[in-house]
N, C-alpha and C. Protein backbone atom coordinates (compact mmCIF):
# COMPACT_ATOMS: atom_id res chain seq x y z
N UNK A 1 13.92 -56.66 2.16
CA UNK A 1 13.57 -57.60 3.21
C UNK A 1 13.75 -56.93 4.57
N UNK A 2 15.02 -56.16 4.78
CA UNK A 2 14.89 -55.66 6.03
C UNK A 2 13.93 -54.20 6.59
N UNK A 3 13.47 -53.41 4.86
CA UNK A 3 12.28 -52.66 5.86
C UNK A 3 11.07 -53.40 5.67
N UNK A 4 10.79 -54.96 5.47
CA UNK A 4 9.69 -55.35 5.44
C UNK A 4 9.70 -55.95 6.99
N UNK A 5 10.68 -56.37 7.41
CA UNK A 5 10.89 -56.76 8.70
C UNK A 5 11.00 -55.30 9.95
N UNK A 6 11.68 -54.01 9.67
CA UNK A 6 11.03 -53.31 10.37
C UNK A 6 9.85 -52.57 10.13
N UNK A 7 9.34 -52.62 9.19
CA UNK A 7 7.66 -52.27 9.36
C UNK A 7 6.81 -53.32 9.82
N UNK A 8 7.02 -55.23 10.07
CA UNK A 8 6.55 -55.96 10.84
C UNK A 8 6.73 -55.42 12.56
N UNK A 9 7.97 -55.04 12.11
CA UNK A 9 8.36 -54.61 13.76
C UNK A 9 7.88 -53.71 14.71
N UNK A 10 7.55 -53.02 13.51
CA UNK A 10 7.18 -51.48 14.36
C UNK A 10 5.39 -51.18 13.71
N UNK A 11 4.83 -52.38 13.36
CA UNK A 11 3.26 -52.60 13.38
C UNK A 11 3.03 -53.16 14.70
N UNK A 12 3.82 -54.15 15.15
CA UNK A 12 3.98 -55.12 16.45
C UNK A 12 4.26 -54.08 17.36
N UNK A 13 5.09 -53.22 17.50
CA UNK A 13 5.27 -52.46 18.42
C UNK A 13 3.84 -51.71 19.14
N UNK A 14 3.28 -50.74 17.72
CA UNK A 14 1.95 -50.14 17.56
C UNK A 14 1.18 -51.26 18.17
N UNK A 15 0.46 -52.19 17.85
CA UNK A 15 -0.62 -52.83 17.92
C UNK A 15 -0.14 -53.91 19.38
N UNK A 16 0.54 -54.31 19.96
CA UNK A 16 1.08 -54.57 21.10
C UNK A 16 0.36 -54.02 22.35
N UNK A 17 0.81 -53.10 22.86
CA UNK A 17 -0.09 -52.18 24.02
C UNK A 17 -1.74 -52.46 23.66
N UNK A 18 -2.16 -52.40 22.32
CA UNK A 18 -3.75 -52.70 22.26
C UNK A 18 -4.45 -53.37 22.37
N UNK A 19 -3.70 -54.08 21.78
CA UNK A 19 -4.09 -55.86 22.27
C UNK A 19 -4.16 -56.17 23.65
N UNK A 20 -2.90 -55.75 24.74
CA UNK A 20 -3.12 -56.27 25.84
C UNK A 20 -4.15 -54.99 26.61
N UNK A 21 -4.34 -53.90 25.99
CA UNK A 21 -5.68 -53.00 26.38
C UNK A 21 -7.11 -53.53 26.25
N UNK A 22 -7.13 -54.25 24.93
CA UNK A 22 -8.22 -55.27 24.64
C UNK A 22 -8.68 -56.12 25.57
N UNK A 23 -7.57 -56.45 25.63
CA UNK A 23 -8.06 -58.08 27.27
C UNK A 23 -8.42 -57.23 28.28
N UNK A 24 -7.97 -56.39 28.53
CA UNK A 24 -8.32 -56.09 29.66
C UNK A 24 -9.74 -55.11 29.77
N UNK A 25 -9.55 -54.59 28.61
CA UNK A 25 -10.95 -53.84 28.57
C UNK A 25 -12.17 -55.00 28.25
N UNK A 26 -11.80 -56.29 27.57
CA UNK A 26 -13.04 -57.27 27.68
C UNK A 26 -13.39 -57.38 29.14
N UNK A 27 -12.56 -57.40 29.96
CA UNK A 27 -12.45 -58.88 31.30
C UNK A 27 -13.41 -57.73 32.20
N UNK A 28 -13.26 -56.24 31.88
CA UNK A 28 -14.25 -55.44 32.66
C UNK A 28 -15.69 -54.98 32.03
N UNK A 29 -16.87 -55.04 32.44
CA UNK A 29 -17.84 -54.53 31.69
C UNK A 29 -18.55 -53.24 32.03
N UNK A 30 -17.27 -52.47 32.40
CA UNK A 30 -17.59 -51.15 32.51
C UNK A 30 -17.27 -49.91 31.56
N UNK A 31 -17.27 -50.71 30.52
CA UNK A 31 -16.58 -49.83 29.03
C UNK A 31 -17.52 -49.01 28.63
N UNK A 32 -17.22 -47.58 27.79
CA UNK A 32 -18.38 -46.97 28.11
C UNK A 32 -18.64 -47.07 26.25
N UNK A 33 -19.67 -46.44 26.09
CA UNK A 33 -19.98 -46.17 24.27
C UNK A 33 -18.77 -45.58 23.25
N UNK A 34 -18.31 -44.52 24.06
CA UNK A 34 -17.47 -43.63 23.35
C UNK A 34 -16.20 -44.92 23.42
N UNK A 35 -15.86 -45.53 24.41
CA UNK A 35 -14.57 -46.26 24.43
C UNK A 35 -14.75 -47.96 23.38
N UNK A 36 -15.99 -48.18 23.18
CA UNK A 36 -16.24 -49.09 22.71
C UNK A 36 -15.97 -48.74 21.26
N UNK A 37 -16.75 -48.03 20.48
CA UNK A 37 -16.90 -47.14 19.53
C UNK A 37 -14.76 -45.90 19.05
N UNK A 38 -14.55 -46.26 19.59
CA UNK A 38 -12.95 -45.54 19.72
C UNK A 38 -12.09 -47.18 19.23
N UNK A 39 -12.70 -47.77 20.40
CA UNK A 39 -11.65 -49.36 19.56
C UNK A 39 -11.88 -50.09 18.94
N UNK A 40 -13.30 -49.77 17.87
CA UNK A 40 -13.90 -50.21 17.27
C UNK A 40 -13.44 -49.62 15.60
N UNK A 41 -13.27 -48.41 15.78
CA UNK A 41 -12.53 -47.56 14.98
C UNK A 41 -10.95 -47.25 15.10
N UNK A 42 -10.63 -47.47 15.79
CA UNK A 42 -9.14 -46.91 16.17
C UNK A 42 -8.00 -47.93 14.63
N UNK A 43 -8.13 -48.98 15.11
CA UNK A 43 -7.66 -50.42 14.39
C UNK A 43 -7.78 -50.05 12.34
N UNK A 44 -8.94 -49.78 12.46
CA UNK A 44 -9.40 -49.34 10.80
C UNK A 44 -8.13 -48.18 10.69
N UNK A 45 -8.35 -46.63 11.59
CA UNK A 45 -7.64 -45.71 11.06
C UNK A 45 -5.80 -46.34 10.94
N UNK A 46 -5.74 -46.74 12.29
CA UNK A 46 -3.91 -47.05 11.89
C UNK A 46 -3.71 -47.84 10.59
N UNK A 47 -4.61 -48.76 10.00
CA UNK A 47 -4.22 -49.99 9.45
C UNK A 47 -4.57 -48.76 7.83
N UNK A 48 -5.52 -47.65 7.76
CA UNK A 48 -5.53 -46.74 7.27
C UNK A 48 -4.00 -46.02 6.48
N UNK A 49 -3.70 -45.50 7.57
CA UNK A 49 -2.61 -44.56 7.80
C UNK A 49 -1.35 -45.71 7.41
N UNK A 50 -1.21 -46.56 7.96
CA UNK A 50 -0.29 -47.85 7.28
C UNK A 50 -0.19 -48.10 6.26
N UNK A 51 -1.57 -48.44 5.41
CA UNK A 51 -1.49 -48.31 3.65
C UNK A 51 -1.49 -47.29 3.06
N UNK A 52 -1.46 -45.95 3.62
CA UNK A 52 -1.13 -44.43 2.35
C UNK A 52 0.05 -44.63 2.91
N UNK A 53 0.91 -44.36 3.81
CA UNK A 53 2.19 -44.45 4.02
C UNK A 53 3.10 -45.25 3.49
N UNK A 54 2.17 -46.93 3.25
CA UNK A 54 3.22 -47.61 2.55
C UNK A 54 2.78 -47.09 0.53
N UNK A 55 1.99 -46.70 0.26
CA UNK A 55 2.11 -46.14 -0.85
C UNK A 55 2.74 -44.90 -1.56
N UNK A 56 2.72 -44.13 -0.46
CA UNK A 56 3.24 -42.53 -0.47
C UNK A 56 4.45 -43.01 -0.67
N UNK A 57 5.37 -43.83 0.09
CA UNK A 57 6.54 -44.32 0.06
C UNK A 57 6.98 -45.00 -1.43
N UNK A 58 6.12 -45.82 -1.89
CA UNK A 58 6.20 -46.66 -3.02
C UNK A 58 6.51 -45.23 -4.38
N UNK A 59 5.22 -44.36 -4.28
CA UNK A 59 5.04 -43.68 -5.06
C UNK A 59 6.78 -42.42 -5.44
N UNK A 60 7.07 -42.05 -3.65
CA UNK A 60 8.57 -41.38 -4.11
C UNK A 60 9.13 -42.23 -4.74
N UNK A 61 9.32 -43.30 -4.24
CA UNK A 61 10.79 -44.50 -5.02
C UNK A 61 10.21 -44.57 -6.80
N UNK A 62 9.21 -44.79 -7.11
CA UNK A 62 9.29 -44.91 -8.62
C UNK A 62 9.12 -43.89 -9.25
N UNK A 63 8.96 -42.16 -8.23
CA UNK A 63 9.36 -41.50 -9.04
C UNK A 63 10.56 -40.58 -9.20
N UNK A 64 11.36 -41.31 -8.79
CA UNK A 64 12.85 -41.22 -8.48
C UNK A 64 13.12 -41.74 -9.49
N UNK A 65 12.70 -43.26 -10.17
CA UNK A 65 13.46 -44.19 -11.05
C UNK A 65 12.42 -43.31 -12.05
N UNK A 66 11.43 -42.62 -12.40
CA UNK A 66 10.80 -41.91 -13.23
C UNK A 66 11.82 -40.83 -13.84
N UNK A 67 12.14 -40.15 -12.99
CA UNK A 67 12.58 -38.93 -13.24
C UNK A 67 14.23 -39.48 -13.90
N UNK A 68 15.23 -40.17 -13.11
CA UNK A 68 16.35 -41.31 -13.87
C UNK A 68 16.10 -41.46 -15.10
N UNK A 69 14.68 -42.22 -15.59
CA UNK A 69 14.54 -42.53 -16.58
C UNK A 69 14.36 -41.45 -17.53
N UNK A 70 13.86 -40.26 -17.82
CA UNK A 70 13.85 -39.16 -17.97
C UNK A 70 14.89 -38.42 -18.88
N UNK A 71 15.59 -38.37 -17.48
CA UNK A 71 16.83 -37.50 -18.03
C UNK A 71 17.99 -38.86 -18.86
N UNK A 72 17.78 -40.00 -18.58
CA UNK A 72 18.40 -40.84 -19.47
C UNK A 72 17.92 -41.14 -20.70
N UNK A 73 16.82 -40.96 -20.87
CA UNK A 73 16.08 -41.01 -22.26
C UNK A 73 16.52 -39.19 -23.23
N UNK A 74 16.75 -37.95 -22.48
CA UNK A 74 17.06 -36.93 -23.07
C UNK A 74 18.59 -37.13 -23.36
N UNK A 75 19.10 -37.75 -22.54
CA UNK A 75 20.67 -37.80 -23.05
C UNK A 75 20.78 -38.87 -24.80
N UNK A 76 19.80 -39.41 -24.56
CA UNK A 76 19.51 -40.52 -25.61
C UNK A 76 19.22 -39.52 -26.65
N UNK A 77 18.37 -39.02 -26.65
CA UNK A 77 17.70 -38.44 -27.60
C UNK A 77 19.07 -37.39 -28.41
N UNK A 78 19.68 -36.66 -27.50
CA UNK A 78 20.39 -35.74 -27.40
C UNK A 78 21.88 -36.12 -28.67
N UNK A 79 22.32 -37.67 -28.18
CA UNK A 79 23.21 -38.08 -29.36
C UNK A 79 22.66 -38.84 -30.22
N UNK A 80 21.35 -39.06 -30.52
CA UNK A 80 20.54 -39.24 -31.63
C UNK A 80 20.53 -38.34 -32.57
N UNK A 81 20.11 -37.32 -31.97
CA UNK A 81 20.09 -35.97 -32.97
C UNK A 81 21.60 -35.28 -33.13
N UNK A 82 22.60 -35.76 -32.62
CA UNK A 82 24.03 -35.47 -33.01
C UNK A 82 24.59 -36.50 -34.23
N UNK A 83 24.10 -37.37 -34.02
CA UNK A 83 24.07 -38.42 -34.76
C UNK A 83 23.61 -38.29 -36.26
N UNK A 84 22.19 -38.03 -36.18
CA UNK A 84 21.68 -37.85 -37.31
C UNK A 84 21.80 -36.23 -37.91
N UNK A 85 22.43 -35.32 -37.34
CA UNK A 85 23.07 -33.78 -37.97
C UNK A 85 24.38 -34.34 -38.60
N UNK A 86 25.20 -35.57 -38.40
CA UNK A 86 26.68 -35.60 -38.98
C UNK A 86 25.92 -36.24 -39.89
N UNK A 87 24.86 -37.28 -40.01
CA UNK A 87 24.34 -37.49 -41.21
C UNK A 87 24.09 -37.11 -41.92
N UNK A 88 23.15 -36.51 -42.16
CA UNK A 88 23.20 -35.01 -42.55
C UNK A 88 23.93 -34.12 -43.47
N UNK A 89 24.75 -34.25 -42.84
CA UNK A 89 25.92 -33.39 -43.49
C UNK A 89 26.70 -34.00 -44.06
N UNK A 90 27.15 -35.36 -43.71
CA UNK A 90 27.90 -36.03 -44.40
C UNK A 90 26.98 -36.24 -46.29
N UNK A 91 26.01 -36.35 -45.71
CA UNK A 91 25.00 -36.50 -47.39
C UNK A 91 24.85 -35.35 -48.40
N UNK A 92 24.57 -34.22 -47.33
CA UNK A 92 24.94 -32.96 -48.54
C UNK A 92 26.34 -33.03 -48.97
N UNK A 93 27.91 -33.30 -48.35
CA UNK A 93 28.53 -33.30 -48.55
C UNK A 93 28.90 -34.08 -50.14
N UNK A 94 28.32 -35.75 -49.88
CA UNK A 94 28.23 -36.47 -51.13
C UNK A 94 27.55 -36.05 -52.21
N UNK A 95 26.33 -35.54 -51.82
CA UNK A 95 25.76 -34.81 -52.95
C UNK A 95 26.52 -33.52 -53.53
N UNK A 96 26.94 -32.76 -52.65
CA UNK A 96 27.59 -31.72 -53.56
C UNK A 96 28.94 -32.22 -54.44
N UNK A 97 29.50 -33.46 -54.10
CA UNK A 97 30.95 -33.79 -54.74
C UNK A 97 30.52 -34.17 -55.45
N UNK A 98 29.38 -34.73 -56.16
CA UNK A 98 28.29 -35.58 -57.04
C UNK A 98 27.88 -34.33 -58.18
N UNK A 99 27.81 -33.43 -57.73
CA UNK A 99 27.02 -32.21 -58.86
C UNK A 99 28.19 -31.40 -59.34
């Protein structure tokens, strides 16, 4: 909750100054092509750059709990197969007291 509230914060921060650039670039009609065409596009790229960032981000964190999961599944595995070697042996053992 609180980096959902500072990434509200600091979108507001970003998009703040533009908005009040907006009004003011309406209220004059001396805007030229290139400046029209710039804040016409500008808005797309940040809001761009906002969603790989919030994914890039997403993507380290689960593969953090990836890699966790990982090496907790080899430790698993690891006294599985310790597990099933005393088995193992415990059975040849019965079998040989058997013959």
């Amino acid at each position: 909750m609180k980096n959902m509230i500072r990434t509200l914060t600091t979108v507001g921060a970003v998009f703040a100054p533009l908005f009040a650039y907006a009004q003011t670039a309406e209220s004059s009609p001396q805007s030229s092509a290139l400046a029209s065409f710039l804040w016409s596009v500008l808005p797309i790229i940040v809001v761009a750059v906002f969603v790989w960032w919030f994914f890039k981000r997403a993507v380290r964190k689960s593969q953090g709990k990836t890699d966790d999961y990982i090496a907790k599944q080899a430790q698993h595995m690891q006294r599985v197969e310790q597990l099933l070697e005393r088995i193992a042996v415990a059975v040849e053992r019965k079998d040989n007291q058997d013959v």
